[in-house]
N, C-alpha and C. Protein backbone atom coordinates (compact mmCIF):
# COMPACT_ATOMS: atom_id res chain seq x y z
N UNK A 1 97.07 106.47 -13.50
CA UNK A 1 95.91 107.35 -13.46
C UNK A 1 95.42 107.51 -12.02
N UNK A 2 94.78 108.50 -11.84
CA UNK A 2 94.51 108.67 -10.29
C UNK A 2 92.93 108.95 -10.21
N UNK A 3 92.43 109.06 -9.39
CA UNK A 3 91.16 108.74 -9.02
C UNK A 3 90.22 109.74 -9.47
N UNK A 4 90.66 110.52 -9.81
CA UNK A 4 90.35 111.61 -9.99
C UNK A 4 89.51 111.89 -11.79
N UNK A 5 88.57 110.82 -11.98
CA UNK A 5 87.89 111.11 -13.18
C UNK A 5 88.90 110.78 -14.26
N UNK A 6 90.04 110.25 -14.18
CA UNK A 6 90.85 109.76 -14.87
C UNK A 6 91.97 110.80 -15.44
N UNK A 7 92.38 111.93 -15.04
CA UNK A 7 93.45 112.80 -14.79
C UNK A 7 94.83 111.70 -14.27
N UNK A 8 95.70 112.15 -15.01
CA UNK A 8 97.21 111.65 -14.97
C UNK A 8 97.46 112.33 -13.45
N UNK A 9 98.32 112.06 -12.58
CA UNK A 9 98.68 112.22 -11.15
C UNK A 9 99.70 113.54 -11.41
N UNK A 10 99.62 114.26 -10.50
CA UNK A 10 99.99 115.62 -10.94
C UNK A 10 101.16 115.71 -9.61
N UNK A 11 102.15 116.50 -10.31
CA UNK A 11 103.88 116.61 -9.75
C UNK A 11 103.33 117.24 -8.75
N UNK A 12 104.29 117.74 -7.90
CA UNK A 12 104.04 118.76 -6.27
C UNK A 12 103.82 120.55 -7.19
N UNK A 13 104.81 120.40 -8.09
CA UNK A 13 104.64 121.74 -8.67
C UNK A 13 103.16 122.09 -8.87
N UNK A 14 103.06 121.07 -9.51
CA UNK A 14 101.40 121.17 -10.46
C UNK A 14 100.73 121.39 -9.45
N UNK A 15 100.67 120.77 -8.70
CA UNK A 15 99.52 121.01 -7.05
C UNK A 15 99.87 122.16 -6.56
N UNK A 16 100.40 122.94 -6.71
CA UNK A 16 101.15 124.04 -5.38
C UNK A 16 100.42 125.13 -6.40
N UNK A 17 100.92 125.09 -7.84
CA UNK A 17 100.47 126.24 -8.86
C UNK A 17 98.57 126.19 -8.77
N UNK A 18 98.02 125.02 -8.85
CA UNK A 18 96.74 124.91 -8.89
C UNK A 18 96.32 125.00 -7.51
N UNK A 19 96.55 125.15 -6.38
CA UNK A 19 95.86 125.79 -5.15
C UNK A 19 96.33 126.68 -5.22
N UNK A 20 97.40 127.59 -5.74
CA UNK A 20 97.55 129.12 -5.47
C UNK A 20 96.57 129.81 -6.22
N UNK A 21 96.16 129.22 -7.70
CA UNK A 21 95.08 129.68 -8.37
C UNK A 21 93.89 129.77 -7.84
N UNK A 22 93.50 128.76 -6.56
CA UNK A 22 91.96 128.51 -6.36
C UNK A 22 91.89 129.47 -5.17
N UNK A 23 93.03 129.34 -4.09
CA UNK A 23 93.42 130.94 -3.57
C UNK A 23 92.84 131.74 -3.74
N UNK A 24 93.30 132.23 -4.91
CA UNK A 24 93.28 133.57 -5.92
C UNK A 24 91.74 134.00 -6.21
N UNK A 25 91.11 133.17 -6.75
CA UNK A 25 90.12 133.02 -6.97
C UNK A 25 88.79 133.27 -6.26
N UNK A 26 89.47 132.64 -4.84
CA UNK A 26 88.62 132.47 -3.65
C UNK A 26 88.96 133.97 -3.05
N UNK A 27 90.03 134.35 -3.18
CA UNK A 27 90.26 135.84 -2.52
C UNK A 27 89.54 137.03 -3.49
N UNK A 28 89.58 137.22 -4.80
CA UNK A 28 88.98 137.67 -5.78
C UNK A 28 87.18 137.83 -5.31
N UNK A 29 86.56 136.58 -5.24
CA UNK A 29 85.24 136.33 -4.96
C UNK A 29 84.74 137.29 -3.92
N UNK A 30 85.74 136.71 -2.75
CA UNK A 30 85.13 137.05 -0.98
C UNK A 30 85.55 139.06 -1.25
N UNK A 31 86.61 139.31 -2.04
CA UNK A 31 86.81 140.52 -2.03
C UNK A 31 85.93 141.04 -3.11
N UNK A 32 85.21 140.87 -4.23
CA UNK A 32 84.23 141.12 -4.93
C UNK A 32 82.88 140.16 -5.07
N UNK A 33 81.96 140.25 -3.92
CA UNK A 33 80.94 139.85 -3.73
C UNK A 33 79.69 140.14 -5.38
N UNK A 34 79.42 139.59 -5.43
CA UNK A 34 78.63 139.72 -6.95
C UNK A 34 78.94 140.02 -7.93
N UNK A 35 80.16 140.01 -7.83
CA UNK A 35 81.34 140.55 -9.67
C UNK A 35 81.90 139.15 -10.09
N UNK A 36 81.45 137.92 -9.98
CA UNK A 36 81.69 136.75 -11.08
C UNK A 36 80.38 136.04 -11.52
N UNK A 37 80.42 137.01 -12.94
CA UNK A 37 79.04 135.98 -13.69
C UNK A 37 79.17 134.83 -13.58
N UNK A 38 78.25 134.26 -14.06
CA UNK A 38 78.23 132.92 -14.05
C UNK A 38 76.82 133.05 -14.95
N UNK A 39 76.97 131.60 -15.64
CA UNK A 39 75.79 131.35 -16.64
C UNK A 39 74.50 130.88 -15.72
N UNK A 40 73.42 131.31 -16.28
CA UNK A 40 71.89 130.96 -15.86
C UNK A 40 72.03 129.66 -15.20
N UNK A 41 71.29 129.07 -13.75
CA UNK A 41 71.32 127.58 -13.64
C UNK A 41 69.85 127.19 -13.89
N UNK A 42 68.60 128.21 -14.07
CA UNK A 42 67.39 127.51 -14.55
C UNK A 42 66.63 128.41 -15.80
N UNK A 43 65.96 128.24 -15.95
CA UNK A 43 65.05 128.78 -17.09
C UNK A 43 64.64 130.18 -16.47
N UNK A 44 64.00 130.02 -15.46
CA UNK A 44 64.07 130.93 -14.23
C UNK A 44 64.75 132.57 -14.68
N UNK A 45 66.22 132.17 -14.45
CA UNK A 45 67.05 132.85 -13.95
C UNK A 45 67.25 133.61 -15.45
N UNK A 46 67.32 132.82 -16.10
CA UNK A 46 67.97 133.35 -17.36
C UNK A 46 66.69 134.35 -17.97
N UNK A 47 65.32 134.34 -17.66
CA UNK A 47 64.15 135.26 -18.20
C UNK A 47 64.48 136.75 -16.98
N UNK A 48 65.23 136.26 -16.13
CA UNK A 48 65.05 137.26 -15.12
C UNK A 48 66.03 137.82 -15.54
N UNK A 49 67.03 137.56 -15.64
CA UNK A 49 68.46 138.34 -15.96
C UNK A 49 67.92 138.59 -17.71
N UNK A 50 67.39 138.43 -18.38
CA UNK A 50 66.59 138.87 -19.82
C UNK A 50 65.67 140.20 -19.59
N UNK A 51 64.82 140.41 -18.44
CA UNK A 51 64.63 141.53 -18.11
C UNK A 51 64.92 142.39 -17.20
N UNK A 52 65.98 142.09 -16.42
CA UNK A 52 66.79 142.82 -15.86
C UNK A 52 67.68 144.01 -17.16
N UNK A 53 68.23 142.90 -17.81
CA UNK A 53 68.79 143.78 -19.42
C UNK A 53 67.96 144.91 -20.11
N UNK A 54 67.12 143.91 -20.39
CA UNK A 54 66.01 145.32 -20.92
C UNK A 54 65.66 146.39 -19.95
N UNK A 55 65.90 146.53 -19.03
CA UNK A 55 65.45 147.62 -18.05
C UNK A 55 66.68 148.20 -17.97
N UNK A 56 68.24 147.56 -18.00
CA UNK A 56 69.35 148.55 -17.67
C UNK A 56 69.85 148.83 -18.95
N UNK A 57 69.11 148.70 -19.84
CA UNK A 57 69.43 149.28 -20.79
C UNK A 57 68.60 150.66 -21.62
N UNK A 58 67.14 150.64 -20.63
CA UNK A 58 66.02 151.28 -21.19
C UNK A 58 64.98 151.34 -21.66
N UNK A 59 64.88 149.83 -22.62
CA UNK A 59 64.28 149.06 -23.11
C UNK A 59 62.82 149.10 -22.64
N UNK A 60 62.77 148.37 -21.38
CA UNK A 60 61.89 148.03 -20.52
C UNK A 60 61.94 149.25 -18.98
N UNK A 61 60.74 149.79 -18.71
CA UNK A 61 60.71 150.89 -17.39
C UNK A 61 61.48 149.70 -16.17
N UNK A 62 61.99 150.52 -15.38
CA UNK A 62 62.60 149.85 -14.48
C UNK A 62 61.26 149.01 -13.05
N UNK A 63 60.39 150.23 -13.01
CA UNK A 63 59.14 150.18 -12.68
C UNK A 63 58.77 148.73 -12.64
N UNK A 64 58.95 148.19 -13.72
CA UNK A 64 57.80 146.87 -14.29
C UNK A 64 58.49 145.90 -13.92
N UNK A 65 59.81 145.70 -13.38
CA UNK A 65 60.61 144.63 -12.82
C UNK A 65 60.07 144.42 -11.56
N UNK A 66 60.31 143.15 -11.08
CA UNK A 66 59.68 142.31 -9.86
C UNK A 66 60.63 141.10 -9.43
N UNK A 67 60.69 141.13 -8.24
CA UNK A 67 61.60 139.98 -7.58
C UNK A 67 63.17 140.20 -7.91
N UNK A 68 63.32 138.59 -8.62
CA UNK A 68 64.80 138.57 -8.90
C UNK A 68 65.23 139.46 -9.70
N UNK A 69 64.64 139.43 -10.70
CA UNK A 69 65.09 140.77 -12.31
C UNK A 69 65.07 142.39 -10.95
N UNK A 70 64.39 142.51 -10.28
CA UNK A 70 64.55 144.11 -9.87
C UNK A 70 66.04 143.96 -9.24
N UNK A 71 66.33 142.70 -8.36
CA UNK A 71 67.72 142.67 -7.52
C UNK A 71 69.01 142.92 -8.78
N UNK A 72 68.32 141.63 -9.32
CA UNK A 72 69.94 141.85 -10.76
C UNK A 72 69.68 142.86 -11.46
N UNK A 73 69.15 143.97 -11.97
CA UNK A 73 69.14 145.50 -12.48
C UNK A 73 70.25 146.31 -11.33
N UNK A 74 69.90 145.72 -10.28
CA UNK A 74 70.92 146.89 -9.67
C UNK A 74 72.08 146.67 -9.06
N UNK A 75 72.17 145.10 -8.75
CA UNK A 75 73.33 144.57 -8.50
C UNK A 75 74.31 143.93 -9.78
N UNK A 76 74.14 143.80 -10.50
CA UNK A 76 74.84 143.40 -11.94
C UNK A 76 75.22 144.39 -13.06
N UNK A 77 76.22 144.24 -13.21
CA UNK A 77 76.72 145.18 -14.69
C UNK A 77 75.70 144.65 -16.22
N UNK A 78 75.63 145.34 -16.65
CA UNK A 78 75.05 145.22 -18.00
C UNK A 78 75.85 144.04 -18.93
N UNK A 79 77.36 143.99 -18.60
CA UNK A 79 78.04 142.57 -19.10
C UNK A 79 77.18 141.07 -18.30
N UNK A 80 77.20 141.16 -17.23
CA UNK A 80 77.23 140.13 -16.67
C UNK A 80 75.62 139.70 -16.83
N UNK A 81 74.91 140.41 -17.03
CA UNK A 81 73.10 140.64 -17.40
C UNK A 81 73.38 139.76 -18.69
N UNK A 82 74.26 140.51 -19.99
CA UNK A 82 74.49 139.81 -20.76
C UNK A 82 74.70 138.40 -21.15
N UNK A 83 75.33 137.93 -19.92
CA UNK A 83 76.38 136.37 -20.11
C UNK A 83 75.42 135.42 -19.21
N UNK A 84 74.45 135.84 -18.30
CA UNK A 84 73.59 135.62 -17.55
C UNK A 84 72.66 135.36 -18.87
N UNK A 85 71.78 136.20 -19.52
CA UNK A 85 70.23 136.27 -20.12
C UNK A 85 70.92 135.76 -21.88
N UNK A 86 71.93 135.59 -21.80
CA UNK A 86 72.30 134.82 -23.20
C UNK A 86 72.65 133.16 -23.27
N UNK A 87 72.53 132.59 -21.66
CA UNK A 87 72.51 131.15 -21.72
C UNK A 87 71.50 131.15 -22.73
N UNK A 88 71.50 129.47 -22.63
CA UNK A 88 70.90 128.60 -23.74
C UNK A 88 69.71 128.28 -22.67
N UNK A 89 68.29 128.33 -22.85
CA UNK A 89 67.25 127.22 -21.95
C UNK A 89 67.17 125.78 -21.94
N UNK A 90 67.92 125.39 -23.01
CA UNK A 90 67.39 124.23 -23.72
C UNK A 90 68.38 123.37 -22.42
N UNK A 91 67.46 121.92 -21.74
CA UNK A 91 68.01 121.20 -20.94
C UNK A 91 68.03 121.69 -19.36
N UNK A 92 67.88 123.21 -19.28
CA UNK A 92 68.05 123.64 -17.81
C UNK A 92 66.33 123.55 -17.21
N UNK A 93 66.45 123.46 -15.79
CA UNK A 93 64.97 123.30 -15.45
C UNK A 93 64.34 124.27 -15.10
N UNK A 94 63.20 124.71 -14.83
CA UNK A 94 62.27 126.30 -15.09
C UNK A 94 62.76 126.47 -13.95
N UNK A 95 62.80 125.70 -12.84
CA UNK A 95 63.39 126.43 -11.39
C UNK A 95 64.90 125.63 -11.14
N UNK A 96 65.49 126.44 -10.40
CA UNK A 96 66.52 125.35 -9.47
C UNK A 96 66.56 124.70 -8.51
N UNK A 97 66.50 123.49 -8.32
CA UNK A 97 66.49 122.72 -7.46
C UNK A 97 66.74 123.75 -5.98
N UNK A 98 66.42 123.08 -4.75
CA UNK A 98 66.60 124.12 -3.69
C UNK A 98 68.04 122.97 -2.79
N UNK A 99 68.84 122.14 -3.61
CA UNK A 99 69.69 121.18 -2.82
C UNK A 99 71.09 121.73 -2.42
C-alpha cells in the first residue's frame, strides 16, 4: 500500500494515463474559464446561484439581483445555475471560509 490514503501503488502506465487526464483537464479549465460547475461550497452560494436561476429563467426580474446572484445570471449557463442552486445546505457553512 502506498501512502497515499491507502491506494494500491500504481504501474508507470497508470501514472502516465492519470497525469495526461489532469493535463486535460487543466487545459480544458485555463481554455474555458467559468464553464466547470462545481457544487455550492456554502449556504451562501447555493441561495445565490437559487436566484440567479430564477432570474435566467424569468421567474424573478433580473433587476432585483445583487452581488454574487447578478455575476452568476450572466456568467453561468442555466445548467450549471442548476447543479450549483440544487446542492444540499445541510452541513455546508452560511459563508466560506476565506483560507
Amino acid at each position: 500500500m502506498s501512502a497515499m490514503g491507502g491506494l494500491p501503488p500504481m504501474s508507470a502506465r497508470d501514472s502516465s494515463i492519470l497525469i495526461e487526464a489532469i493535463f486535460r483537464v487543466e487545459r480544458f479549465t485555463s481554455a474555458n474559464p467559468g464553464r466547470v460547475s462545481m457544487p455550492a461550497k456554502s449556504a451562501a452560494q447555493q441561495k445565490a446561484a437559487g436566484a440567479a436561476l430564477s432570474a435566467k429563467r424569468g421567474e424573478t426580474p433580473k433587476s432585483k439581483l445583487k452581488g454574487a446572484s447578478k455575476s452568476m445570471a450572466s456568467s453561468m449557463s442555466e445548467k450549471e445555475l442548476e447543479k450549483m442552486a440544487s446542492t444540499s445546505r445541510k452541513g455546508k457553512p452560511e459563508h466560506k471560509s476565506k483560507s
